[in-house]
N, C-alpha and C. Protein backbone atom coordinates (compact mmCIF):
# COMPACT_ATOMS: atom_id res chain seq x y z
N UNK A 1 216.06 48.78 -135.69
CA UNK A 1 215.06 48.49 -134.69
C UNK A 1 214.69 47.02 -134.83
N UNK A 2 214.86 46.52 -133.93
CA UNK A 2 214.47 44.75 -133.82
C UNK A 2 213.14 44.66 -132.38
N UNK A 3 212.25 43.71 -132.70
CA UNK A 3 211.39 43.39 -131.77
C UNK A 3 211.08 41.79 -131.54
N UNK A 4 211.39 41.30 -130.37
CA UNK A 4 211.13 40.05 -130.19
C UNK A 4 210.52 39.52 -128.82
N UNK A 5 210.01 38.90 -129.22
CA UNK A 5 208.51 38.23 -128.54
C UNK A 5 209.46 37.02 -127.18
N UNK A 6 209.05 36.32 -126.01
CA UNK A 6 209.84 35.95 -125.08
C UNK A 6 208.52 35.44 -124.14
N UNK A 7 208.72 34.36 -123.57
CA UNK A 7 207.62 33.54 -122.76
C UNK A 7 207.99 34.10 -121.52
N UNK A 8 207.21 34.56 -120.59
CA UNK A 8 207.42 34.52 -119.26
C UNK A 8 206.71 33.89 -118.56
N UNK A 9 206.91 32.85 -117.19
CA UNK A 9 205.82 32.17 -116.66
C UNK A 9 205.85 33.13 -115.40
N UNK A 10 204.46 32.98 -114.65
CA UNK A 10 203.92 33.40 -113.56
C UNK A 10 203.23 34.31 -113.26
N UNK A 11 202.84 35.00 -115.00
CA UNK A 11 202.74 36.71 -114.52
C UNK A 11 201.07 36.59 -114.64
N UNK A 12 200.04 37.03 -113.70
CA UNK A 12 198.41 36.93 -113.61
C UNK A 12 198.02 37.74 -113.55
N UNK A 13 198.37 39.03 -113.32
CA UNK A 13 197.48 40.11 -113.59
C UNK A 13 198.23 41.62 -114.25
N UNK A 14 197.27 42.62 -114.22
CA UNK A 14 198.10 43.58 -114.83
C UNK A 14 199.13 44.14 -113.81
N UNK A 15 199.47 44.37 -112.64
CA UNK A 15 200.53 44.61 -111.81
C UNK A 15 201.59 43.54 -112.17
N UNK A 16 201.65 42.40 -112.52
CA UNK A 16 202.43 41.80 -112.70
C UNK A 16 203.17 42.07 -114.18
N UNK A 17 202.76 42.50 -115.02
CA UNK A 17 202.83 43.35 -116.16
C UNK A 17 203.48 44.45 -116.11
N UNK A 18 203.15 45.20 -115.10
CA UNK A 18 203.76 46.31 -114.97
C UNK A 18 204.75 46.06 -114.91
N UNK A 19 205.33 45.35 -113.41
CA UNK A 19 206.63 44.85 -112.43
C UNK A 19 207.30 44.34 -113.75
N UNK A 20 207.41 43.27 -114.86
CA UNK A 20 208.34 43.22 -115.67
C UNK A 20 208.55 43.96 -116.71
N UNK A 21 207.27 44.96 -117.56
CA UNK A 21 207.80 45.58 -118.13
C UNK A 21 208.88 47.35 -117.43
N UNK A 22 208.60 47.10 -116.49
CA UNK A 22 209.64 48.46 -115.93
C UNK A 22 210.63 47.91 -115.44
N UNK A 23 211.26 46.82 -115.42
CA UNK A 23 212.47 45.92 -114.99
C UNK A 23 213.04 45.61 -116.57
N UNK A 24 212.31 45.35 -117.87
CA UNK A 24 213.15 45.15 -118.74
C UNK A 24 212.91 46.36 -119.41
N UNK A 25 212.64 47.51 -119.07
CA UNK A 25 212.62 49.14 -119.39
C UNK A 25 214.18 49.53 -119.19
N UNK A 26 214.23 48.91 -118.01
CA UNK A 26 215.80 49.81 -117.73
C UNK A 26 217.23 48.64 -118.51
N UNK A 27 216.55 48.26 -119.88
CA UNK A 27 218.25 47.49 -120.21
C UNK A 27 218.09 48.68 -121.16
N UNK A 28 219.44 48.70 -121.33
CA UNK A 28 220.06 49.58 -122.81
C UNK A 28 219.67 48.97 -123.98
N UNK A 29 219.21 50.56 -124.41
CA UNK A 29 218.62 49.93 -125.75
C UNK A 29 217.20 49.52 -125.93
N UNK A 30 216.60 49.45 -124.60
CA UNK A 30 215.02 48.93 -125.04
C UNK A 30 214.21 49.95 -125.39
N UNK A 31 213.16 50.01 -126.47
CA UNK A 31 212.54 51.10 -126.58
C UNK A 31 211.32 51.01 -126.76
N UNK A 32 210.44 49.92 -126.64
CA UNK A 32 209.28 49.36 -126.03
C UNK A 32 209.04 48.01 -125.37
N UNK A 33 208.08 48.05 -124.46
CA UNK A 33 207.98 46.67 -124.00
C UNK A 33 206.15 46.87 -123.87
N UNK A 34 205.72 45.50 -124.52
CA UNK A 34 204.44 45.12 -124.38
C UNK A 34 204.42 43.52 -123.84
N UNK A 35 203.40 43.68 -123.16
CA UNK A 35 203.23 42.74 -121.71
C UNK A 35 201.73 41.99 -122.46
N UNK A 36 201.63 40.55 -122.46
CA UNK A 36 200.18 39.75 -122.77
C UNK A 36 199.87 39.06 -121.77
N UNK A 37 199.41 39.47 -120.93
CA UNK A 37 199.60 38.20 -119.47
C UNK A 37 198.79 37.47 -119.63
N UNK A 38 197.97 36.86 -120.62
CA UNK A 38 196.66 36.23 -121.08
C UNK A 38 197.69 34.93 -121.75
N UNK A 39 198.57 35.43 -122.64
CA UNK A 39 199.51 34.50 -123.51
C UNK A 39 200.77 34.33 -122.43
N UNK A 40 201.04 35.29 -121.56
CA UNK A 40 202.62 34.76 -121.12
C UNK A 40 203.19 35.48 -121.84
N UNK A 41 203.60 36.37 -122.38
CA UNK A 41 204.55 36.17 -123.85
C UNK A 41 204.68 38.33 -123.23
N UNK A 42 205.89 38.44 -123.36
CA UNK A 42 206.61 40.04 -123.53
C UNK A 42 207.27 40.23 -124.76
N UNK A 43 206.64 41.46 -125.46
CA UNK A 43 207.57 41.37 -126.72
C UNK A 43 208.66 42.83 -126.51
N UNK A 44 209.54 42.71 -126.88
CA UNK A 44 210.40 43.85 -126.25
C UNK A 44 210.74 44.37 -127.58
N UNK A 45 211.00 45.85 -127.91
CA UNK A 45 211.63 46.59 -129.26
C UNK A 45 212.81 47.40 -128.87
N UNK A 46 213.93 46.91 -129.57
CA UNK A 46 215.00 47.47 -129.17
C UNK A 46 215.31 48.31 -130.35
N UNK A 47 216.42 48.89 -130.00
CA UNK A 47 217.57 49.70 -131.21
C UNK A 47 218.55 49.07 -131.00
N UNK A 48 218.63 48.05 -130.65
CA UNK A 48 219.95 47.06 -131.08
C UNK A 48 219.44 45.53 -130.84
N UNK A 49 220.21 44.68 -130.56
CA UNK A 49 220.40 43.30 -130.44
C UNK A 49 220.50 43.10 -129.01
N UNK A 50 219.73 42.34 -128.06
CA UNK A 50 219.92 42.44 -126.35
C UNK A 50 220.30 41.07 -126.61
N UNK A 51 220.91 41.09 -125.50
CA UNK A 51 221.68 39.87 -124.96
C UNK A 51 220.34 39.20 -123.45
N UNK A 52 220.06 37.85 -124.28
CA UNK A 52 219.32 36.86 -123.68
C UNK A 52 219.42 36.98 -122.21
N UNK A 53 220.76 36.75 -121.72
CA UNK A 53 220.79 37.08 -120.34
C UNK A 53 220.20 38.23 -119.52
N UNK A 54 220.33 39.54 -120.19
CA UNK A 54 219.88 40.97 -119.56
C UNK A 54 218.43 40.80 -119.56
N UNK A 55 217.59 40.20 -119.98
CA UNK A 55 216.24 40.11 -120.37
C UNK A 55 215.62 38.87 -119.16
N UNK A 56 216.58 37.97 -119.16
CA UNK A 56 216.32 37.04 -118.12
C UNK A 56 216.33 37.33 -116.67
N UNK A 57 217.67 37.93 -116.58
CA UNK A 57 217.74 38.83 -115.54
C UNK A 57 216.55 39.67 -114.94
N UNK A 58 216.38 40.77 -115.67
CA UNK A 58 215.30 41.48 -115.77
C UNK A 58 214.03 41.28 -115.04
N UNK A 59 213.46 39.96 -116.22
CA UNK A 59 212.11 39.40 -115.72
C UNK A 59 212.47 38.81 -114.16
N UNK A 60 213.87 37.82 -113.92
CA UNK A 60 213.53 37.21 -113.14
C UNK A 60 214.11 38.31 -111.58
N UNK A 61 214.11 39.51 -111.61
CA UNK A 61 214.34 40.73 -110.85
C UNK A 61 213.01 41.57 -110.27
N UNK A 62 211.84 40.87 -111.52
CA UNK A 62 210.18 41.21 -111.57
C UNK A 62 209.95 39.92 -110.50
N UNK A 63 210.51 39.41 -110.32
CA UNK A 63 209.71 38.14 -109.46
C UNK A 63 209.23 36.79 -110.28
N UNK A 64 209.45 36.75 -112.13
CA UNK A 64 208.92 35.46 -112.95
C UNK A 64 210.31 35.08 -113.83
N UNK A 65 209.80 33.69 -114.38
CA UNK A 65 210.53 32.91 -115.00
C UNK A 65 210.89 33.36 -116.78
N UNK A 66 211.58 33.63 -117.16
CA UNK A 66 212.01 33.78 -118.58
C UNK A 66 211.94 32.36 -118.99
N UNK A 67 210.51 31.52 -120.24
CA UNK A 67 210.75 30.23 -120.28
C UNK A 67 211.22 30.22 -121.77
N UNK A 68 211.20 31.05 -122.37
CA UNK A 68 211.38 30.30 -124.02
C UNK A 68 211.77 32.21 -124.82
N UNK A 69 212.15 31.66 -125.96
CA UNK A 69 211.87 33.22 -126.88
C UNK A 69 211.10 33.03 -127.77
């Protein structure tokens, strides 16, 4: 089990929270996602190792920017 933390820009309220954590819900392998829209910052817990791209994807499928990990 690995968990890592990831900047997202744009996200202001809790609907916007929602919209990316149920967009990076559906990669393989994720098995929590917590949303700080105060910090920017999604920390995701997997059972494996995700690939940077699927996560970028993801958020930017929510409508925001993936800026940093």
């Amino acid at each position: 089990m690995s968990a890592r933390t990831y900047a997202v820009r744009g996200m202001a309220c809790g609907h916007c929270a929602v919209f990316v954590a149920e967009e990076i819900e559906t990669i393989a392998g994720v098995t929590a996602v917590a949303v700080d829209v105060d910090d920017g910052t999604v920390t995701v817990s997997s059972d494996q190792d995700l690939d940077i791209d699927d996560v970028r994807a993801a958020v930017e499928e929510a409508g925001y920017e993936l800026t940093g990990t």
